[in-house]
Every structure is written in C-alpha cells, then in structure tokens.
C-alpha atoms as a PDB file:
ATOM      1  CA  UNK A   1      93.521  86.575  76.262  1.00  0.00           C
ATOM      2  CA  UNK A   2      92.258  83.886  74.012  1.00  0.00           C
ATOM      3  CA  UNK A   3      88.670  84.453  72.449  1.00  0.00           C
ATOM      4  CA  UNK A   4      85.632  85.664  70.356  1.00  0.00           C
ATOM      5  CA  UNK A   5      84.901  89.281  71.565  1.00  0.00           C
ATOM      6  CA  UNK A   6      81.753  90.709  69.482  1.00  0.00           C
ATOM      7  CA  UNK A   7      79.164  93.453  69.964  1.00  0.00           C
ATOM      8  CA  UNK A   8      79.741  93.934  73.667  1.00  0.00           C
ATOM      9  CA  UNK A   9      80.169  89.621  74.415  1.00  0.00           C
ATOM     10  CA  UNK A  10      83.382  88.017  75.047  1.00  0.00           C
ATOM     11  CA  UNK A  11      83.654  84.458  74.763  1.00  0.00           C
ATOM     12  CA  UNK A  12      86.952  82.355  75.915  1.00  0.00           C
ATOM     13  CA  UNK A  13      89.932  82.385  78.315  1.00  0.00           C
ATOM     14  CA  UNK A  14      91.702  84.957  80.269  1.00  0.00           C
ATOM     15  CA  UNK A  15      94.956  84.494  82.035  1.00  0.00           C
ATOM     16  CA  UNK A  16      96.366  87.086  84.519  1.00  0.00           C
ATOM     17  CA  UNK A  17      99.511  86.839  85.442  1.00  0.00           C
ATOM     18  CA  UNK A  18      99.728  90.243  87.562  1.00  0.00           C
ATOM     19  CA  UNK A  19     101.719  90.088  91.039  1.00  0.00           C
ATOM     20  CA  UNK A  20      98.265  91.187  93.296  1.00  0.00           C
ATOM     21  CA  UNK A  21      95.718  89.261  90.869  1.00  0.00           C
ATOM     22  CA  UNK A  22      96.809  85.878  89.209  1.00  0.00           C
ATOM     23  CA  UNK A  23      93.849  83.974  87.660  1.00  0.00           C
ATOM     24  CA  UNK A  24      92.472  82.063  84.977  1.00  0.00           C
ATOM     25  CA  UNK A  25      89.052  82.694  83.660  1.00  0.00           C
ATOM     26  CA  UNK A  26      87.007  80.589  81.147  1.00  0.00           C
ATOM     27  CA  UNK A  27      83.512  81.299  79.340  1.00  0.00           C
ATOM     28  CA  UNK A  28      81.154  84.073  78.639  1.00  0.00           C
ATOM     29  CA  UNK A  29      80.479  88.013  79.546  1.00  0.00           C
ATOM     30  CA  UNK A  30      77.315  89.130  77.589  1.00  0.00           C
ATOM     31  CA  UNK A  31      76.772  92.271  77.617  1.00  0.00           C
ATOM     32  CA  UNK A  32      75.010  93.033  74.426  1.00  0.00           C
ATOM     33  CA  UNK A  33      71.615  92.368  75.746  1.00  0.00           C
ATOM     34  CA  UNK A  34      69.273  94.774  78.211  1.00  0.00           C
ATOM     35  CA  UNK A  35      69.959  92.142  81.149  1.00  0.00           C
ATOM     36  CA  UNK A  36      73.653  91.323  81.209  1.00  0.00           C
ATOM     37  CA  UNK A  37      74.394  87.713  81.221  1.00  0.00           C
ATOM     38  CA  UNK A  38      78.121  86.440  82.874  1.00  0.00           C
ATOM     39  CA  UNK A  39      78.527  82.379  82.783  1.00  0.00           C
ATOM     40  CA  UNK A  40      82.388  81.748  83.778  1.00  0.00           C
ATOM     41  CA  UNK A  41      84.248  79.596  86.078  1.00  0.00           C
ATOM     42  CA  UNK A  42      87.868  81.606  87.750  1.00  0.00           C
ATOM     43  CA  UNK A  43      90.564  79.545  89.463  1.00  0.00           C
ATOM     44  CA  UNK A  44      91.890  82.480  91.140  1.00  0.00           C
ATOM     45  CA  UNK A  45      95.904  81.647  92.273  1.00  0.00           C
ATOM     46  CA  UNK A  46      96.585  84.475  94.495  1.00  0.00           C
ATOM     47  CA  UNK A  47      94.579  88.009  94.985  1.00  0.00           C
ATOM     48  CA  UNK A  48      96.265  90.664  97.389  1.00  0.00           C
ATOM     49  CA  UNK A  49      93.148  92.489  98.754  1.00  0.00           C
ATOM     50  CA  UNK A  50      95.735  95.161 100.654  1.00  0.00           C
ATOM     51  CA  UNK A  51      97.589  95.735  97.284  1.00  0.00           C
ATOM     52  CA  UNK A  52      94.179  96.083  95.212  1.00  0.00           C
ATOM     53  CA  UNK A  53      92.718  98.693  97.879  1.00  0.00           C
ATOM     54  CA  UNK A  54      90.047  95.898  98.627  1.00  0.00           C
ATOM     55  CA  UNK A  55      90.679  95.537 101.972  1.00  0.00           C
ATOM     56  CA  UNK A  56      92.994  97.601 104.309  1.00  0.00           C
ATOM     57  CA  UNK A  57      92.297  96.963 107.856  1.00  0.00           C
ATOM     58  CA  UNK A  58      94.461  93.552 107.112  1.00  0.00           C
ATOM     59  CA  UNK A  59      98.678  94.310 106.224  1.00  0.00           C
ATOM     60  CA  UNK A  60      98.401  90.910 104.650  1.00  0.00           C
ATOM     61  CA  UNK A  61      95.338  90.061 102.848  1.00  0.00           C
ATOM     62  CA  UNK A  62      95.670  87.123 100.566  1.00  0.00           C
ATOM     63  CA  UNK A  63      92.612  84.825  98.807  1.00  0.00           C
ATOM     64  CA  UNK A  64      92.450  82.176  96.433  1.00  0.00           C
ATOM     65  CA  UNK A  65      90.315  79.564  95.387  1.00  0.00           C
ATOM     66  CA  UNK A  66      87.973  78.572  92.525  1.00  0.00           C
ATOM     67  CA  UNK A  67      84.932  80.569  91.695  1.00  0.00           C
ATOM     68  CA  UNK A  68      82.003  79.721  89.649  1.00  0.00           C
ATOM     69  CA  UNK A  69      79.599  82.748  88.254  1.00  0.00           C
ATOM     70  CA  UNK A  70      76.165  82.610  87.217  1.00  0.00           C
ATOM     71  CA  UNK A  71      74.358  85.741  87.017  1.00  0.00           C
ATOM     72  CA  UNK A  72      71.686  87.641  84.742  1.00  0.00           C
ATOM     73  CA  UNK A  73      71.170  91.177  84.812  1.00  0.00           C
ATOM     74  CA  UNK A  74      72.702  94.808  84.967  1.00  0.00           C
ATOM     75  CA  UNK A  75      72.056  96.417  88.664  1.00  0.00           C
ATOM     76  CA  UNK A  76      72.691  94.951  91.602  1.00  0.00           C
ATOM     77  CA  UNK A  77      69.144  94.847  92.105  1.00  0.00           C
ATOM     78  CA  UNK A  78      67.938  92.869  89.811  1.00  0.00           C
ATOM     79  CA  UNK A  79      70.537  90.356  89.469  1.00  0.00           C
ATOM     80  CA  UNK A  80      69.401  86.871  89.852  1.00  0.00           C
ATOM     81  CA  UNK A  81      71.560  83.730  89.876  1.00  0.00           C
ATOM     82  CA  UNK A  82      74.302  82.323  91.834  1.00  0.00           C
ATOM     83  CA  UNK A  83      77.946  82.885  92.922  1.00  0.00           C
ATOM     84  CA  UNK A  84      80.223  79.816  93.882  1.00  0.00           C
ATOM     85  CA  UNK A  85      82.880  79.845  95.917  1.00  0.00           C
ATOM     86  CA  UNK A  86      85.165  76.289  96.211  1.00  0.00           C
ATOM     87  CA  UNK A  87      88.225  75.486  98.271  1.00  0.00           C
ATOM     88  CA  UNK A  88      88.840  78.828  99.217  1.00  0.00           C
ATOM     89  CA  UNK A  89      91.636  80.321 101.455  1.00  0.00           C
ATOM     90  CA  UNK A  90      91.817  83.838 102.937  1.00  0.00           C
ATOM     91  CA  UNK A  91      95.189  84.595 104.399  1.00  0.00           C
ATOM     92  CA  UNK A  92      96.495  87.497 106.883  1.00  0.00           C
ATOM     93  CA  UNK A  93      98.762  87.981 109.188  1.00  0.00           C
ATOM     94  CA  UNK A  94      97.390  86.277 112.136  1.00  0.00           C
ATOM     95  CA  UNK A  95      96.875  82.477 110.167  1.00  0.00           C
ATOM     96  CA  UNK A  96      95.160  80.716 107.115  1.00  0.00           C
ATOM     97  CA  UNK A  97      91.802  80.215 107.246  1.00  0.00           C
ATOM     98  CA  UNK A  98      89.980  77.610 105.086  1.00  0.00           C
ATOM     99  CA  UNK A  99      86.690  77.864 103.374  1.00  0.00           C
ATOM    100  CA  UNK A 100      85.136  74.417 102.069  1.00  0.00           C
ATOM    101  CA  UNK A 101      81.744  75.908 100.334  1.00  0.00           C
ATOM    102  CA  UNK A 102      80.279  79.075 100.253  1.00  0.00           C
ATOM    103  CA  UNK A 103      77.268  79.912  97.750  1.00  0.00           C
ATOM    104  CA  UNK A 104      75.292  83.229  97.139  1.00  0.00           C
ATOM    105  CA  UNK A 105      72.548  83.004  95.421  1.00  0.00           C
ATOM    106  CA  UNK A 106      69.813  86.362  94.514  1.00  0.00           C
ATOM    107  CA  UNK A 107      66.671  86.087  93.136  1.00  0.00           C
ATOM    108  CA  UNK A 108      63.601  88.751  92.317  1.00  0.00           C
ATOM    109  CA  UNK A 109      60.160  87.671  92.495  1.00  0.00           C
ATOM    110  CA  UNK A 110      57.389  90.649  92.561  1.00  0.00           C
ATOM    111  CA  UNK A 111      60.226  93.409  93.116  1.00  0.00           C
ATOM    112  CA  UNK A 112      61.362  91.484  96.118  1.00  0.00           C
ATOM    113  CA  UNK A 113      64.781  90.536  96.330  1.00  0.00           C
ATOM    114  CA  UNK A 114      65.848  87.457  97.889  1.00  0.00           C
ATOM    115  CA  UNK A 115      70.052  86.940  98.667  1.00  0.00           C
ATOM    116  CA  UNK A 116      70.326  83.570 100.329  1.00  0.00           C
ATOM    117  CA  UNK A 117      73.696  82.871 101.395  1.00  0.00           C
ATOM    118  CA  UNK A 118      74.899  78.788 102.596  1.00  0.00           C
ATOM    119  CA  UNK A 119      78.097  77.799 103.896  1.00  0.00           C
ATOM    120  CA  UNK A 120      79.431  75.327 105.972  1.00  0.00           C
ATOM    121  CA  UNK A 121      82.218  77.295 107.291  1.00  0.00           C
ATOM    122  CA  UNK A 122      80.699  80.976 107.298  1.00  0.00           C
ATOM    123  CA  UNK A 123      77.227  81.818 107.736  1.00  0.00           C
ATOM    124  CA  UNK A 124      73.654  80.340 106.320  1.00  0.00           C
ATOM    125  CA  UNK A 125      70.354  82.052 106.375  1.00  0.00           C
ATOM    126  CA  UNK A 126      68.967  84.986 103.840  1.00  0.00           C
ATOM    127  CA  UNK A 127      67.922  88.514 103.598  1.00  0.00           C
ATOM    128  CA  UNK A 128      64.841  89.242 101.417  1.00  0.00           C
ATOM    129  CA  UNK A 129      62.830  92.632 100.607  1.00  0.00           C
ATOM    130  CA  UNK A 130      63.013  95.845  98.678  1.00  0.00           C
ATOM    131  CA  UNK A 131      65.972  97.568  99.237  1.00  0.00           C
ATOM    132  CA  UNK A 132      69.187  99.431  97.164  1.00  0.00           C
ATOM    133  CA  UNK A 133      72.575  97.904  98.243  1.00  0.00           C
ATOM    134  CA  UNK A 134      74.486 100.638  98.731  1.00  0.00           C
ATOM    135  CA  UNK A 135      72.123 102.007 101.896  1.00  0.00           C
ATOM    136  CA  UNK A 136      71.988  98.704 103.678  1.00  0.00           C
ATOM    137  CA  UNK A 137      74.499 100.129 106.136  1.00  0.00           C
ATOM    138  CA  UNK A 138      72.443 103.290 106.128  1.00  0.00           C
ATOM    139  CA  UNK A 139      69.632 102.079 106.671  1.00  0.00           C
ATOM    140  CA  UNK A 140      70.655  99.802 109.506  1.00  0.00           C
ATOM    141  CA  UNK A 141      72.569 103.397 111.295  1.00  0.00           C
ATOM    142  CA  UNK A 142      68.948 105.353 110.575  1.00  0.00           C
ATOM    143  CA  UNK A 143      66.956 102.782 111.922  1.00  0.00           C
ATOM    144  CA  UNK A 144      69.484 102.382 114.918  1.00  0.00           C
ATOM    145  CA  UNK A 145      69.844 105.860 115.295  1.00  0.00           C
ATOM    146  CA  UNK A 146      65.971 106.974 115.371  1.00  0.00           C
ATOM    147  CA  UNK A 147      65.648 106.663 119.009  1.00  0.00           C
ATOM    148  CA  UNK A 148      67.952 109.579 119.538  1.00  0.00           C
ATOM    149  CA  UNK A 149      66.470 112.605 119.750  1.00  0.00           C
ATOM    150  CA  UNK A 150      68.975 114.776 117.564  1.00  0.00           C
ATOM    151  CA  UNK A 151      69.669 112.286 114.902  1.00  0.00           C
ATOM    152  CA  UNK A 152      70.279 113.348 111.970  1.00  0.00           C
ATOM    153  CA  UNK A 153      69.480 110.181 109.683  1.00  0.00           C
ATOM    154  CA  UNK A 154      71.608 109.728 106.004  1.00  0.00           C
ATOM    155  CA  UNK A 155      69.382 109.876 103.143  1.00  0.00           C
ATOM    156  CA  UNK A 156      68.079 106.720 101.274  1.00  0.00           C
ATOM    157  CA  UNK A 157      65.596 106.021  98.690  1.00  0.00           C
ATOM    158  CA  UNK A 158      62.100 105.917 100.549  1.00  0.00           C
ATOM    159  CA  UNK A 159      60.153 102.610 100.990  1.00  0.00           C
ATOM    160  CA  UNK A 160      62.733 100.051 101.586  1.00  0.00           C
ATOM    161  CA  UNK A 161      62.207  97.517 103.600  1.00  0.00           C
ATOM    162  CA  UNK A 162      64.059  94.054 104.319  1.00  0.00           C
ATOM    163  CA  UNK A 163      63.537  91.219 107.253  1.00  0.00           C
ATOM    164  CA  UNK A 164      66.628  88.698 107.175  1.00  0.00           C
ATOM    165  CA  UNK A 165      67.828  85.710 109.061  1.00  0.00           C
ATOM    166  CA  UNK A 166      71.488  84.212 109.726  1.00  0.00           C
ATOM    167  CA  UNK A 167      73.331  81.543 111.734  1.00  0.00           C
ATOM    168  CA  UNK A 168      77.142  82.597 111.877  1.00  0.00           C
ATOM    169  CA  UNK A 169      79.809  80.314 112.292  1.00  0.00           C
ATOM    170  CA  UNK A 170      83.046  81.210 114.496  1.00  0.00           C
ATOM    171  CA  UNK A 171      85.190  80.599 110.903  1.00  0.00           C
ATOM    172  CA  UNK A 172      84.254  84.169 109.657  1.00  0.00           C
ATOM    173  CA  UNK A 173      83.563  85.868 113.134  1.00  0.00           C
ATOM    174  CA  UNK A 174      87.616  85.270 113.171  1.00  0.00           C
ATOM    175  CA  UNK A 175      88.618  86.486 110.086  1.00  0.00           C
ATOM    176  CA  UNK A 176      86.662  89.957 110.697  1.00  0.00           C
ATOM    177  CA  UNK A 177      86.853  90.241 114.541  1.00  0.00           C
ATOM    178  CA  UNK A 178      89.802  88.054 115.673  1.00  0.00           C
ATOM    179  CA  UNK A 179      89.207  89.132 118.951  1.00  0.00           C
ATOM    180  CA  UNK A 180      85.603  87.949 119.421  1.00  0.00           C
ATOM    181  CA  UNK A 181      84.251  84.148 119.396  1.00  0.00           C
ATOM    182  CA  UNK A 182      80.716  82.867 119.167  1.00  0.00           C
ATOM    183  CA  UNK A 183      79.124  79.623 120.397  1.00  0.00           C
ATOM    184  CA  UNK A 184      78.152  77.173 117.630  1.00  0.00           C
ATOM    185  CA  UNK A 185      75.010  77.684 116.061  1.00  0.00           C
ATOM    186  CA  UNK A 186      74.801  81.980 116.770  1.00  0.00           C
ATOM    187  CA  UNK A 187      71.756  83.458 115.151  1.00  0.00           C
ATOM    188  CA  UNK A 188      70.854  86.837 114.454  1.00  0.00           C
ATOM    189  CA  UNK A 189      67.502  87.905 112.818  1.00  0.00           C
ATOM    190  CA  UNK A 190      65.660  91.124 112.628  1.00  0.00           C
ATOM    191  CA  UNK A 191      63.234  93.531 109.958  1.00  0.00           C
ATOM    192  CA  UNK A 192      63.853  97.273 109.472  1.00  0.00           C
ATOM    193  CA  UNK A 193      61.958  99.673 107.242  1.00  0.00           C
ATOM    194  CA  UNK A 194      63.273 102.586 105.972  1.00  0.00           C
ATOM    195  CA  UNK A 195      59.712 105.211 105.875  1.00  0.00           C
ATOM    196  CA  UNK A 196      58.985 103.673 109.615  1.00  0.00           C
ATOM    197  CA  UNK A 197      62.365 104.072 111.287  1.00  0.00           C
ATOM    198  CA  UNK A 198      61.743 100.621 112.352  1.00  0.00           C
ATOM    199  CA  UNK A 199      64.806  98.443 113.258  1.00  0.00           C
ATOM    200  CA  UNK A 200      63.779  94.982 115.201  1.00  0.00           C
ATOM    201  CA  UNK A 201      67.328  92.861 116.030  1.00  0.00           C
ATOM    202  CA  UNK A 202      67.316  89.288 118.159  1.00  0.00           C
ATOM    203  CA  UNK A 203      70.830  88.313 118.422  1.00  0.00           C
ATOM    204  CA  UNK A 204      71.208  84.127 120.176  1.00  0.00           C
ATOM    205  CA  UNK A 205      74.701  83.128 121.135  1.00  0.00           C
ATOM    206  CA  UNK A 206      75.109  80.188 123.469  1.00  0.00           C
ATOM    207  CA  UNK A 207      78.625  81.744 124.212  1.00  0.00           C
ATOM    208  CA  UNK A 208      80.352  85.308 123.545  1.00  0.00           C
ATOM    209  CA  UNK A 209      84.066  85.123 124.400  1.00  0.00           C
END
C-alpha cells in the first residue's frame, strides 16, 4: 500500500499480491463525506470467484481485466456514476470467454433509478424505477407467483416498481447457461410492480437452441 489515508479518504496505490485476488489499484476512496465518492482505475491479474465464495456453480472460475470506477454515494440506491469494464476474460472449465467492453452506468433523477448497461459482447438495454436491490429477485418470484392461488409471496418494501428493456447476446447466455443459445439480437422487456402483483414479460428470440 502506497498512500495518503486521512479522515475516512485514502488516496494512492494498492497492490495485491494474494493467490485468489492479484490486482493493482490506483486513486481515491472518499468516504469522509455523507455521499461516498470512489474514483480508481484496477488492472485486476487474476480473481478466483470459486476460491473467494463469489461464484460456486463454476469448479474453475477465473476473471481478469481492467476496471475503471466512478461512483458517488453510500446505498446502492442512490449511487450514480459509472463502472468500466476493459479487455476482460472470464475463465471456467468449459473455455475462455472474451469480453471487449462492458459499461454500467446508474443514475437518480426524481427518486427514479436508472441502471443502463452497454456491451458489445453481453447485453445492452436498461432497467429504470423505484426499487431496493436486494428484492429484485423477489419481486420478479411475487409477481410471477401471484397467479397461484396459495402463494405465499416474500416480503419487500411496498411501492416498488421498475419497467426494463434488454437485448442479450449469445457471449453471456454461454457463460451462465452453457447449454442454451439465443439468436442474434434476443430481447426481453417487461414492467412489474410490487403493491399490484403486476409482472408483464415479452421475451423475442429469432432462435432458441
């Protein structure tokens, strides 16, 4: 570590040279301030996902690639800024696979959040509304799960509500499902709101295989 650390902000260079997480980072973690602020670039050399309990469904699980973080704010919620992802590669035991570009960006206008993710090699489109991340998949499974008669929906913070928009590209349909390919230019949309039970889903695929 090589830096300026000072009421709750770190400013320089970190080098890990762990087996599971090798990196370099450069630049700045405020956290001194209501609304964190993180402005840092990562060249990350090798990150075992199995061996850091990140992901488990894969025996190998290896990334690396550069990353570029620009991001204000303390919740997930109201984070706004972007993530950048460069030259990536996500290994496992099947093959390599090799990500050019891949950019997140979130943004909160009006208590709306917007998460707009672009990619040439994984998915484009966004997701925008008012809604807690951690009961996105719970509020999909309510929604679902409302036209059963004895469902028993999870619990989630009332009046969420989110539309969203995607076209998926076969490069991260094979990382996650191996065993399933899409057409080019696959698009799934759809709305769901939490107080209404509503859950609206139009999936396009020129070819399933």
């Amino acid at each position: 570590i090589e830096g300026r650390v000072k009421d709750k902000l770190f400013s320089g260079e970190i080098d890990s040279n762990d087996p599971n997480i090798k990196f370099d980072f450069e630049g700045l973690a405020d956290l001194s301030k209501e609304k964190y602020k993180f402005d840092f670039t990562m060249h990350v050399d090798h990150a075992n996902f199995n061996k850091l309990h990140l992901f488990k469904r894969d025996p190998i699980a290896i990334l690396k690639g550069d990353i570029k973080i620009a991001m204000i704010g303390n919740t997930l919620e109201n984070m706004e800024g972007s993530i950048q992802f460069n030259n990536a590669t996500y290994t496992n035991q099947i093959q390599d696979y090799n990500f050019k570009d891949f950019t997140i960006t979130s943004a909160v206008k009006d208590s709306i959040q917007t998460l707009g993710i672009n990619s040439t090699d994984i998915i484009n489109g966004r997701l925008s509304g008012r809604f807690v991340y951690k009961d996105l998949m719970k509020l999909a499974q309510n929604a679902f799960g409302s036209i059963y008669t004895h469902y028993k929906p999870y619990e989630v913070s009332p009046k969420q509500f989110l539309n969203f928009r995607f076209k998926i590209h076969n490069q991260v349909i094979a990382v996650f499902f191996p065993e399933i390919k899409f057409g080019e230019k696959t698009e799934i949309r759809g709305e769901i709101n939490s107080d209404e039970h509503l859950f609206r889903l139009t999936f396009k695929s020129p070819e399933v295989l």
